[in-house]
PDB file of N, CA and C in Angstrom:
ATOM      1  N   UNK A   1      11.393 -49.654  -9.178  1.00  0.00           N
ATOM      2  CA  UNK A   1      11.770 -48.265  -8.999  1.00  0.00           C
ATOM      3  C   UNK A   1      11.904 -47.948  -7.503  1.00  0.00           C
ATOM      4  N   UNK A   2      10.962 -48.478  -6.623  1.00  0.00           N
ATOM      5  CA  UNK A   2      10.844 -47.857  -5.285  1.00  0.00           C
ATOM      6  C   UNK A   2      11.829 -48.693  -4.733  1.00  0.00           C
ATOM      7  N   UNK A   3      12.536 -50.403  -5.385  1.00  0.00           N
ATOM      8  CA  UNK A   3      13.482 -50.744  -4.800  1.00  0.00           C
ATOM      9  C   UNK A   3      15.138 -50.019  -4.767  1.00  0.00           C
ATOM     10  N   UNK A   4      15.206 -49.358  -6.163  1.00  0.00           N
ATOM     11  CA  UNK A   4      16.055 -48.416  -6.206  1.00  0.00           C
ATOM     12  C   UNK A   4      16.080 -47.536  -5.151  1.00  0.00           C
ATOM     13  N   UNK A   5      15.402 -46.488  -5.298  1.00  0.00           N
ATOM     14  CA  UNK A   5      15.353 -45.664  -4.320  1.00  0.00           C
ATOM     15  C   UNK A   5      15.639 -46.160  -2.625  1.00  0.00           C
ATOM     16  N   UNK A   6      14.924 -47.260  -2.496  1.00  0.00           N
ATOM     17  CA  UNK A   6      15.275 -47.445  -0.972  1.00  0.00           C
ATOM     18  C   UNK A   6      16.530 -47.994  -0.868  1.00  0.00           C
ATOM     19  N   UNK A   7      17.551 -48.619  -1.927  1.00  0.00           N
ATOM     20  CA  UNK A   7      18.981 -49.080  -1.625  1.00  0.00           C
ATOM     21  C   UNK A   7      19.747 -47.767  -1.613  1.00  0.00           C
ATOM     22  N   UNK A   8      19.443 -46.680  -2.731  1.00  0.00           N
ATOM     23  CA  UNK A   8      20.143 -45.041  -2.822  1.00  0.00           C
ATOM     24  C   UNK A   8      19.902 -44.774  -1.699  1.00  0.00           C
ATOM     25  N   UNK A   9      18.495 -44.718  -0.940  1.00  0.00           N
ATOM     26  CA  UNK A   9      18.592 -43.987   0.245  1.00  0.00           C
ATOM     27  C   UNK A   9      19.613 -44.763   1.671  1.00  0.00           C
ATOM     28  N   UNK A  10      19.252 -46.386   1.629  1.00  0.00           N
ATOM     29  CA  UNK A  10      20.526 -47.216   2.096  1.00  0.00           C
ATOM     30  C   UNK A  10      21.697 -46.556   2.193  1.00  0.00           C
ATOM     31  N   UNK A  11      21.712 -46.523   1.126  1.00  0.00           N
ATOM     32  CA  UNK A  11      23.574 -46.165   1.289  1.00  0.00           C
ATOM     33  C   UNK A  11      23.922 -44.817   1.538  1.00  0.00           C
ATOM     34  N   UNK A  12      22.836 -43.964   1.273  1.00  0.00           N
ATOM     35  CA  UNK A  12      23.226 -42.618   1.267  1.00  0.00           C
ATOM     36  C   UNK A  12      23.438 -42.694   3.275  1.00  0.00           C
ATOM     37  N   UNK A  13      22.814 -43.382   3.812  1.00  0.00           N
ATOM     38  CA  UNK A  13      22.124 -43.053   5.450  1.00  0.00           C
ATOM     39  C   UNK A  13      23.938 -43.813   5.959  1.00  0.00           C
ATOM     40  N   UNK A  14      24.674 -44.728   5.269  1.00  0.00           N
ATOM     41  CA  UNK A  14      25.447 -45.106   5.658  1.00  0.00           C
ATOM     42  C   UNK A  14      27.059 -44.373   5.188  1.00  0.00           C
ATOM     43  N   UNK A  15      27.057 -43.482   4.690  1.00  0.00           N
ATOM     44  CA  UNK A  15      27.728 -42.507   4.064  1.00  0.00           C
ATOM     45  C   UNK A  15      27.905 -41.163   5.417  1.00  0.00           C
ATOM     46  N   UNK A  16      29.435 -41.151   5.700  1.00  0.00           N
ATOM     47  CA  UNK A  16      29.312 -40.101   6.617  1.00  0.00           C
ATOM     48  C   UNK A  16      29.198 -38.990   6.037  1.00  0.00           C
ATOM     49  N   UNK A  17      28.713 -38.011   6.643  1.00  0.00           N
ATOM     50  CA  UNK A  17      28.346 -36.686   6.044  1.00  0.00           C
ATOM     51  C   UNK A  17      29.640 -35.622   5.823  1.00  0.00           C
ATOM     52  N   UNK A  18      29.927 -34.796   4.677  1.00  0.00           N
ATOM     53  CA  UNK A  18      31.049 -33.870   5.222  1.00  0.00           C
ATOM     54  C   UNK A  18      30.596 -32.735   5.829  1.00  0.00           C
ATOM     55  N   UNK A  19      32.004 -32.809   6.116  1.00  0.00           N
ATOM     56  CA  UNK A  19      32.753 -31.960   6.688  1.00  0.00           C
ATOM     57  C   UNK A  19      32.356 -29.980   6.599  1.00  0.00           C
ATOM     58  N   UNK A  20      31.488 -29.575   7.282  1.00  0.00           N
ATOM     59  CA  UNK A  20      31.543 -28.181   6.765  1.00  0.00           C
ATOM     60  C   UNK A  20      32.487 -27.164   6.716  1.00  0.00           C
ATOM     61  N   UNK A  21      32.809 -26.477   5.617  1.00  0.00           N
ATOM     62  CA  UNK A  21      33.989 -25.514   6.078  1.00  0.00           C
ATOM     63  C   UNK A  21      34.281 -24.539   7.279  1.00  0.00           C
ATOM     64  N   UNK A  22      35.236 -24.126   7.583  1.00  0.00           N
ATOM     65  CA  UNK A  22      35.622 -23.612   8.659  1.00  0.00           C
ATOM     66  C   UNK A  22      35.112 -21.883   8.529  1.00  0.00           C
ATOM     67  N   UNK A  23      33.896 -22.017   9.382  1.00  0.00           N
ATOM     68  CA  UNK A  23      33.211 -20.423   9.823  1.00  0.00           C
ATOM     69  C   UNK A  23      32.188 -20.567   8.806  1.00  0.00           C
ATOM     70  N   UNK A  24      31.759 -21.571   8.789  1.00  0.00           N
ATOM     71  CA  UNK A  24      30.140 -21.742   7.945  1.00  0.00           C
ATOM     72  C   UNK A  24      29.191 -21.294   9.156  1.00  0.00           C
ATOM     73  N   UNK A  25      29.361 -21.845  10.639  1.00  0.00           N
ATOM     74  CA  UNK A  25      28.512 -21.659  11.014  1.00  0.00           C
ATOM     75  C   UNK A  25      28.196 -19.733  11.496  1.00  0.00           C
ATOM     76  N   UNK A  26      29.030 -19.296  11.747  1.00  0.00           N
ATOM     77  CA  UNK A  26      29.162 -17.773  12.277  1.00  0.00           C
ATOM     78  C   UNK A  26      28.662 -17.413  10.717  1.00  0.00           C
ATOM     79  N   UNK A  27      28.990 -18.002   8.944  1.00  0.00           N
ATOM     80  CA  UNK A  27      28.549 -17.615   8.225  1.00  0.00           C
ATOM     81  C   UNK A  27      27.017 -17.444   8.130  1.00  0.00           C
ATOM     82  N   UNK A  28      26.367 -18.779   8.527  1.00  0.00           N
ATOM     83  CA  UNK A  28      24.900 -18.564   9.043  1.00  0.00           C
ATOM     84  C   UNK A  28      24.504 -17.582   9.860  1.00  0.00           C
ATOM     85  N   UNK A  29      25.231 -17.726  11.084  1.00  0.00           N
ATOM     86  CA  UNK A  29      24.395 -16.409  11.984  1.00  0.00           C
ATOM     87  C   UNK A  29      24.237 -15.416  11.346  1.00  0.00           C
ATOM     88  N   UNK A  30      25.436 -15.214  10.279  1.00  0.00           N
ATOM     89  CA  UNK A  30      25.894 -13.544   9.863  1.00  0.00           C
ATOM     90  C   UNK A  30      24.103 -13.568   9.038  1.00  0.00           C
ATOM     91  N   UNK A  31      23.671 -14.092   8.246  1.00  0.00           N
ATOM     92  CA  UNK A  31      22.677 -14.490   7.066  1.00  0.00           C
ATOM     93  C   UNK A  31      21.787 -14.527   8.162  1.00  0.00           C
ATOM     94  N   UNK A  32      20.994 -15.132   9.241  1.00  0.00           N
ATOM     95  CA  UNK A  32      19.868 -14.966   9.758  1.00  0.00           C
ATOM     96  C   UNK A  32      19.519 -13.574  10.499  1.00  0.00           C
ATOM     97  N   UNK A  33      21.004 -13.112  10.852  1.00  0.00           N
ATOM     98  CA  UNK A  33      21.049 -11.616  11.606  1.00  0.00           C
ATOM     99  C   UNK A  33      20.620 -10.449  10.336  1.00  0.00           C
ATOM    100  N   UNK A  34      21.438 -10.750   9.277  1.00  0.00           N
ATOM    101  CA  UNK A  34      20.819  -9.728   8.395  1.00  0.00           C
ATOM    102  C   UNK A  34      19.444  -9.548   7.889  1.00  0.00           C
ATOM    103  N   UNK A  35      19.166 -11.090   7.385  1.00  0.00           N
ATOM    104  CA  UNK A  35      17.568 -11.424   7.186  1.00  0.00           C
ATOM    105  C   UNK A  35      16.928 -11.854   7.694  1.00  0.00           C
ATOM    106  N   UNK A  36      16.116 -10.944   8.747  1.00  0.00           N
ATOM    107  CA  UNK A  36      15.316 -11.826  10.119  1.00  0.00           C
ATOM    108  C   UNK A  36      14.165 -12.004   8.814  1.00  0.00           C
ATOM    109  N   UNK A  37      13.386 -13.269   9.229  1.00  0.00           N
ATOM    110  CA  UNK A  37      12.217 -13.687   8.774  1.00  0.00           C
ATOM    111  C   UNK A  37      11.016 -12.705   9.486  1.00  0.00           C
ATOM    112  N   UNK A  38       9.907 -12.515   8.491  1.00  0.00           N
ATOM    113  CA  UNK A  38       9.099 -11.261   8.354  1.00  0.00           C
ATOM    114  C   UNK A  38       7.907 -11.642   8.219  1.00  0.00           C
ATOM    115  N   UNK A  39       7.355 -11.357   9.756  1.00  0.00           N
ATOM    116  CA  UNK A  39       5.470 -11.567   9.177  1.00  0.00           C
ATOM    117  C   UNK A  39       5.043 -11.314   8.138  1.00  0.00           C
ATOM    118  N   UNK A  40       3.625 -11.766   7.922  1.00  0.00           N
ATOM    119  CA  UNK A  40       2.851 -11.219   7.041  1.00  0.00           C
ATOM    120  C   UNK A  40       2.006 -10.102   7.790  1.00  0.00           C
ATOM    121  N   UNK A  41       2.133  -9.088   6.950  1.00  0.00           N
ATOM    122  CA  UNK A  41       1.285  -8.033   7.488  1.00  0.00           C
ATOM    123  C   UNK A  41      -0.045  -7.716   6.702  1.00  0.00           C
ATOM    124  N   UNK A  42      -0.497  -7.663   8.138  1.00  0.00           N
ATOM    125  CA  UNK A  42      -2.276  -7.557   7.853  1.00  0.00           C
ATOM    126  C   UNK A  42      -2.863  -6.081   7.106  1.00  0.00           C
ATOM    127  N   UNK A  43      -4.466  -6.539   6.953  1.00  0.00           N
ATOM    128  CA  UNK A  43      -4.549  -5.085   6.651  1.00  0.00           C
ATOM    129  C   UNK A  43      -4.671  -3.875   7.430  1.00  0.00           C
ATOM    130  N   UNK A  44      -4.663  -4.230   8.520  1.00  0.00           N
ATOM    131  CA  UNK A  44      -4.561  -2.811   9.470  1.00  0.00           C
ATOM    132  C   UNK A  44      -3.186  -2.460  10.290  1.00  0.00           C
ATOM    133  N   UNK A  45      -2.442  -3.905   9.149  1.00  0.00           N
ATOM    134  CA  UNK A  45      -0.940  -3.309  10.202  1.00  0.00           C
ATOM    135  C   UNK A  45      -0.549  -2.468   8.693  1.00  0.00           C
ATOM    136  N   UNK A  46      -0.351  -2.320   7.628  1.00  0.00           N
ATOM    137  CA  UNK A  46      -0.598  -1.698   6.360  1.00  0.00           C
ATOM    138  C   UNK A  46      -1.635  -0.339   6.346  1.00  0.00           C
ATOM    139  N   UNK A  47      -2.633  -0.040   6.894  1.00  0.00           N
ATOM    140  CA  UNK A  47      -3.347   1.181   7.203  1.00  0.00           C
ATOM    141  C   UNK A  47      -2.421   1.901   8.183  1.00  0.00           C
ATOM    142  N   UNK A  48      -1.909   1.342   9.077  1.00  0.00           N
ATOM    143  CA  UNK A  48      -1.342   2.006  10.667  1.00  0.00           C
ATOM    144  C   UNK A  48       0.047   2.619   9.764  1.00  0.00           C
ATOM    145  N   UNK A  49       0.737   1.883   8.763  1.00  0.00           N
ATOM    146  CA  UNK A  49       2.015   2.293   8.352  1.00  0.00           C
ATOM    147  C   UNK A  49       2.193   3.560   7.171  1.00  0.00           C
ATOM    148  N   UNK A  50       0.787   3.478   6.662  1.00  0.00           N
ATOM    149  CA  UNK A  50       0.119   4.187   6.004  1.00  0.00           C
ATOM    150  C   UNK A  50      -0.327   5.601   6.304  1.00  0.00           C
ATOM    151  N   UNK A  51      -1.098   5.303   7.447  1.00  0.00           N
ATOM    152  CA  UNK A  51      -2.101   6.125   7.924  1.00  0.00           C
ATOM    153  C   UNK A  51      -1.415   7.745   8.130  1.00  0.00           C
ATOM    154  N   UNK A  52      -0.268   8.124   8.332  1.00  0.00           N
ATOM    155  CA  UNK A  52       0.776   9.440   8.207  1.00  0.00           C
ATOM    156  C   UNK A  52       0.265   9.826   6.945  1.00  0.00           C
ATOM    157  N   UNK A  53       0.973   9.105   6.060  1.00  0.00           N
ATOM    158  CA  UNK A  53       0.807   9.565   4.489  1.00  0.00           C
ATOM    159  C   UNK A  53      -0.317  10.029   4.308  1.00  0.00           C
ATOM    160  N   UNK A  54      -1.081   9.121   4.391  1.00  0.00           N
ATOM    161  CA  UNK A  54      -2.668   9.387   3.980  1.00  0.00           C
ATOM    162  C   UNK A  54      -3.574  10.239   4.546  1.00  0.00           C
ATOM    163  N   UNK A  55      -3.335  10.756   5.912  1.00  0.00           N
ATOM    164  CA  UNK A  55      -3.818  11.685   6.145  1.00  0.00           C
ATOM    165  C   UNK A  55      -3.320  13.198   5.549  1.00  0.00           C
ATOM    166  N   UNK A  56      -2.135  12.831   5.501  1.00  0.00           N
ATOM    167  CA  UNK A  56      -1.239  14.478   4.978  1.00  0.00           C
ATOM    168  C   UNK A  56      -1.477  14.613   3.225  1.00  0.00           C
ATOM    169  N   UNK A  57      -1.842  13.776   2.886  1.00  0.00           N
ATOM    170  CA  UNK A  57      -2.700  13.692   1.488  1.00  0.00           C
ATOM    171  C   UNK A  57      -3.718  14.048   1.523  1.00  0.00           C
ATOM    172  N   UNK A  58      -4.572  13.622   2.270  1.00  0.00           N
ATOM    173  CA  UNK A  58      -5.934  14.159   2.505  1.00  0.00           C
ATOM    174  C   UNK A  58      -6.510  15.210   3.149  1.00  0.00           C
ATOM    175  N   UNK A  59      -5.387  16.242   3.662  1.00  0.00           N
ATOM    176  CA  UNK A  59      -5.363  17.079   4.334  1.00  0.00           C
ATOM    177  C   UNK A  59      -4.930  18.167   2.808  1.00  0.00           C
ATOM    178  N   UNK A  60      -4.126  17.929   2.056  1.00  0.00           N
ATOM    179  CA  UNK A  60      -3.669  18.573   0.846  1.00  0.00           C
ATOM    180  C   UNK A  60      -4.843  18.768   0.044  1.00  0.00           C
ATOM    181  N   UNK A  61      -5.304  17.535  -0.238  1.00  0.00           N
ATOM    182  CA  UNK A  61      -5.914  17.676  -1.239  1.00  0.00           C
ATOM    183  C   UNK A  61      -8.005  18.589  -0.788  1.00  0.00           C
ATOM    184  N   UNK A  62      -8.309  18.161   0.213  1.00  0.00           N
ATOM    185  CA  UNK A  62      -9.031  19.543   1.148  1.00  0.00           C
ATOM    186  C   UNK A  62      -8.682  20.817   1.516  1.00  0.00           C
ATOM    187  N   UNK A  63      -7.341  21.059   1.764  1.00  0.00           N
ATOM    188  CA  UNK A  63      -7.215  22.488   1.525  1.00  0.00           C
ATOM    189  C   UNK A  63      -7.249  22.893  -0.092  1.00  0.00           C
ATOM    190  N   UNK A  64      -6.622  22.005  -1.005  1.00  0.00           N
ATOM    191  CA  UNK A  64      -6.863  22.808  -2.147  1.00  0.00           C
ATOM    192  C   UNK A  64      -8.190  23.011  -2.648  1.00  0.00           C
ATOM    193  N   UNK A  65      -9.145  21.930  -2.123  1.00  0.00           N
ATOM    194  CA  UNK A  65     -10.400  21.977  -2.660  1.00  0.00           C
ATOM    195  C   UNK A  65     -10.944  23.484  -2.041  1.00  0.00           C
ATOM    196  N   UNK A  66     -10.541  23.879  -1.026  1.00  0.00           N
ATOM    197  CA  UNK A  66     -11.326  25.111  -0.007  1.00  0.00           C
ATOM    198  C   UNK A  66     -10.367  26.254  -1.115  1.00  0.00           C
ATOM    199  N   UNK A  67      -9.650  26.529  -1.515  1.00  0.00           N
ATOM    200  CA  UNK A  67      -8.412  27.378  -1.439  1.00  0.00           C
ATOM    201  C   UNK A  67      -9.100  27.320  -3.192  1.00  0.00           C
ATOM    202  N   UNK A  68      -9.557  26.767  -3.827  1.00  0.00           N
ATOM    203  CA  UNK A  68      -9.939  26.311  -5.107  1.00  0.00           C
ATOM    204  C   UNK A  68     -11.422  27.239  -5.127  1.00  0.00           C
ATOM    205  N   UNK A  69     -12.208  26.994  -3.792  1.00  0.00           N
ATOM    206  CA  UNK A  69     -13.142  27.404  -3.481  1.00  0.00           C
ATOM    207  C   UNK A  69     -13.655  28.894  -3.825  1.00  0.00           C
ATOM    208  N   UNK A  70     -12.375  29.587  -3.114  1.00  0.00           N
ATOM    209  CA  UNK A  70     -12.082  30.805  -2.775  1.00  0.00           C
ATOM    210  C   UNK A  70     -12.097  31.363  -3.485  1.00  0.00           C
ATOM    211  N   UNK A  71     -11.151  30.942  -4.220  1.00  0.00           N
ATOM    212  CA  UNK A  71     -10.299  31.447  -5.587  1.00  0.00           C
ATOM    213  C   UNK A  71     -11.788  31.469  -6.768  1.00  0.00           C
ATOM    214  N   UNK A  72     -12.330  30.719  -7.163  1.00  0.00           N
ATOM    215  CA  UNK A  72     -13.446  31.107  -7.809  1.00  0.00           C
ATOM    216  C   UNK A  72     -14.675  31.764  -7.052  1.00  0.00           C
ATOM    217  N   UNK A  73     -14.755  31.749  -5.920  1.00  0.00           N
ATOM    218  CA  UNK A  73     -15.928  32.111  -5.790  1.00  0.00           C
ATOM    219  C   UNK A  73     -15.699  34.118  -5.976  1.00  0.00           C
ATOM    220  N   UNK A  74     -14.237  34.159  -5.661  1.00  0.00           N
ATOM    221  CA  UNK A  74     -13.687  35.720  -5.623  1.00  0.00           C
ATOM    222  C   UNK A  74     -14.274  35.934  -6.803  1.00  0.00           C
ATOM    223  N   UNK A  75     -14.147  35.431  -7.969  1.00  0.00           N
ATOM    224  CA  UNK A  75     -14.530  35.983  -9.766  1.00  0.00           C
ATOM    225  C   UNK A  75     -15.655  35.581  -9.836  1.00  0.00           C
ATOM    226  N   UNK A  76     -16.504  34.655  -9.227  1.00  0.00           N
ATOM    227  CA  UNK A  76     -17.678  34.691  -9.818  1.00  0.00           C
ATOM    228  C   UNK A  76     -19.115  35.166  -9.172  1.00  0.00           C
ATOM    229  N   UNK A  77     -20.340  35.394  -9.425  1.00  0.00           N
ATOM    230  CA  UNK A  77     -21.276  35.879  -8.796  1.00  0.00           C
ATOM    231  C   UNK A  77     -21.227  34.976  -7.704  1.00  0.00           C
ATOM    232  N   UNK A  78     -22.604  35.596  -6.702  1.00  0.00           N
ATOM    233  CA  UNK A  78     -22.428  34.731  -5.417  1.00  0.00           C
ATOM    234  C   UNK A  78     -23.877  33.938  -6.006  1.00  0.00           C
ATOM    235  N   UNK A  79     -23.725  33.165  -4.954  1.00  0.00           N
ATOM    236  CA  UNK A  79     -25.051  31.275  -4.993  1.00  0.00           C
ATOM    237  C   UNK A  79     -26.463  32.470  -5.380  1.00  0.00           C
ATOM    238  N   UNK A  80     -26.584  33.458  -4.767  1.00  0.00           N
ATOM    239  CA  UNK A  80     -27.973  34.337  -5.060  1.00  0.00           C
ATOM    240  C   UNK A  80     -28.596  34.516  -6.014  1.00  0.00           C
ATOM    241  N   UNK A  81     -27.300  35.671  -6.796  1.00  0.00           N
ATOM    242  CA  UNK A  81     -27.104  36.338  -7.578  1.00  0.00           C
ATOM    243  C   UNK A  81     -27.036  35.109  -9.144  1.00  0.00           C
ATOM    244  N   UNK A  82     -26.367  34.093  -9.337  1.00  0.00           N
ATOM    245  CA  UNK A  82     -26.821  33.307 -10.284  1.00  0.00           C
ATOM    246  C   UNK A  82     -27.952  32.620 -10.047  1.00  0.00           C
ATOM    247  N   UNK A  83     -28.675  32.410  -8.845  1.00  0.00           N
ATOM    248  CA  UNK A  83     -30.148  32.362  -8.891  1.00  0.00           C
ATOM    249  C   UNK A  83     -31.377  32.926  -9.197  1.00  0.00           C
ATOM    250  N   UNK A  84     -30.499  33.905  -9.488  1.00  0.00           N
ATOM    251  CA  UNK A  84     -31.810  35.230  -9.732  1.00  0.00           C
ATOM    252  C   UNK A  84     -31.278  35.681 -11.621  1.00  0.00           C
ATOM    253  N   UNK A  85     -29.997  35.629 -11.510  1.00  0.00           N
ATOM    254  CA  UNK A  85     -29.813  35.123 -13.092  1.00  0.00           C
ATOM    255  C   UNK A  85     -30.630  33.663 -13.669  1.00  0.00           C
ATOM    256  N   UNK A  86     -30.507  32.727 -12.798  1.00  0.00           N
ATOM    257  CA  UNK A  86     -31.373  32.011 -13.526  1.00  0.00           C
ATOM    258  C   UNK A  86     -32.864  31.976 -13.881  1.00  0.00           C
ATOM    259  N   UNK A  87     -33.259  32.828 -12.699  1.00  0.00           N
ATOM    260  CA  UNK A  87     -34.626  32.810 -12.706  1.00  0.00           C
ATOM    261  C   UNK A  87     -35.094  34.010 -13.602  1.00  0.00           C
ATOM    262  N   UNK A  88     -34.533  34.908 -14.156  1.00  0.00           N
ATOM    263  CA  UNK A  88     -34.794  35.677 -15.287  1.00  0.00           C
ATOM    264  C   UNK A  88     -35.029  35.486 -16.286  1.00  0.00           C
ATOM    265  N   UNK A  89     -33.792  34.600 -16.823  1.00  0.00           N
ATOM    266  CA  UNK A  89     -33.786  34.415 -17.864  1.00  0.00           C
ATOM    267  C   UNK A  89     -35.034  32.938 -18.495  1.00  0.00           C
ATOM    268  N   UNK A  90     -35.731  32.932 -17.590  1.00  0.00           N
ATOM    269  CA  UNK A  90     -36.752  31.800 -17.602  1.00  0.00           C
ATOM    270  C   UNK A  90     -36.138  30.315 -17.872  1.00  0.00           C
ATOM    271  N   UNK A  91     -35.503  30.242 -17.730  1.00  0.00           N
ATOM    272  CA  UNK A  91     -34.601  28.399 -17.832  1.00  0.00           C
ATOM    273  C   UNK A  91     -36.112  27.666 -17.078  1.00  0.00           C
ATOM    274  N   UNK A  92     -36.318  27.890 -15.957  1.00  0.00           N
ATOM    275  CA  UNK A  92     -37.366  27.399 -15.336  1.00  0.00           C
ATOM    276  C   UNK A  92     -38.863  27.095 -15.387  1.00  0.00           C
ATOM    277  N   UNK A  93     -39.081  28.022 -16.706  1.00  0.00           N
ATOM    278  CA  UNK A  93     -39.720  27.903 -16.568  1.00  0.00           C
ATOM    279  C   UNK A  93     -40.491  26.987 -18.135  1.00  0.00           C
ATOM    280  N   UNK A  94     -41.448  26.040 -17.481  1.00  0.00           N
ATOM    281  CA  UNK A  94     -41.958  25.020 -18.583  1.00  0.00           C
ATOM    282  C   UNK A  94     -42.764  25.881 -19.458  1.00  0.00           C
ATOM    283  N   UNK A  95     -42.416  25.197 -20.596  1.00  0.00           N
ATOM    284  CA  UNK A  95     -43.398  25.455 -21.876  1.00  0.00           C
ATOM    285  C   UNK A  95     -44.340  25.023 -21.665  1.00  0.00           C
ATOM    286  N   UNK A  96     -45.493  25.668 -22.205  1.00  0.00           N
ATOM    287  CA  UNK A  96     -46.641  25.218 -22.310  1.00  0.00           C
ATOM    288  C   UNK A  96     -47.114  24.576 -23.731  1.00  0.00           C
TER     289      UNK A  96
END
């Protein structure tokens, strides 16, 4: 088997090569210019590309929490006032 192969490769090495067509090569440039080859990106080059979004998300979603805040605390008693509801109604206090 491996004598095969080394007479195929023989002859292949003595075989002139063709001929490429005319504007293959400018066809290449055109193909490496469009698709430059592309790091791998890390995880903090992925946070940095990120990091816009994610703050303006997290900036949304804290104002609604405050704005959420508001909005109920307008309708409901204040932190006191259901403390002193609770403490009336004896919730607190253990059975004996």
């Amino acid at each position: 088997m491996n004598e095969k192969l080394n007479r195929l490769f023989a002859a292949a090495k003595r075989e002139t090569p063709a001929a490429p067509d005319e504007g293959f090569a400018s066809l290449v440039m055109q193909q490496i210019q469009r698709n430059p080859a592309r790091a791998e990106l890390s995880i903090s080059d992925l946070l940095g590309m990120w990091y816009p979004r994610l703050a303006i998300a997290a900036a949304a979603v804290i104002a609604l929490c405050v704005i959420g805040d508001f909005v109920s605390s307008s309708n409901a008693p204040s932190l006191s006032e259901s403390a002193a509801q609770l403490s009336d109604s004896g919730l607190f206090l253990a059975e004996n």
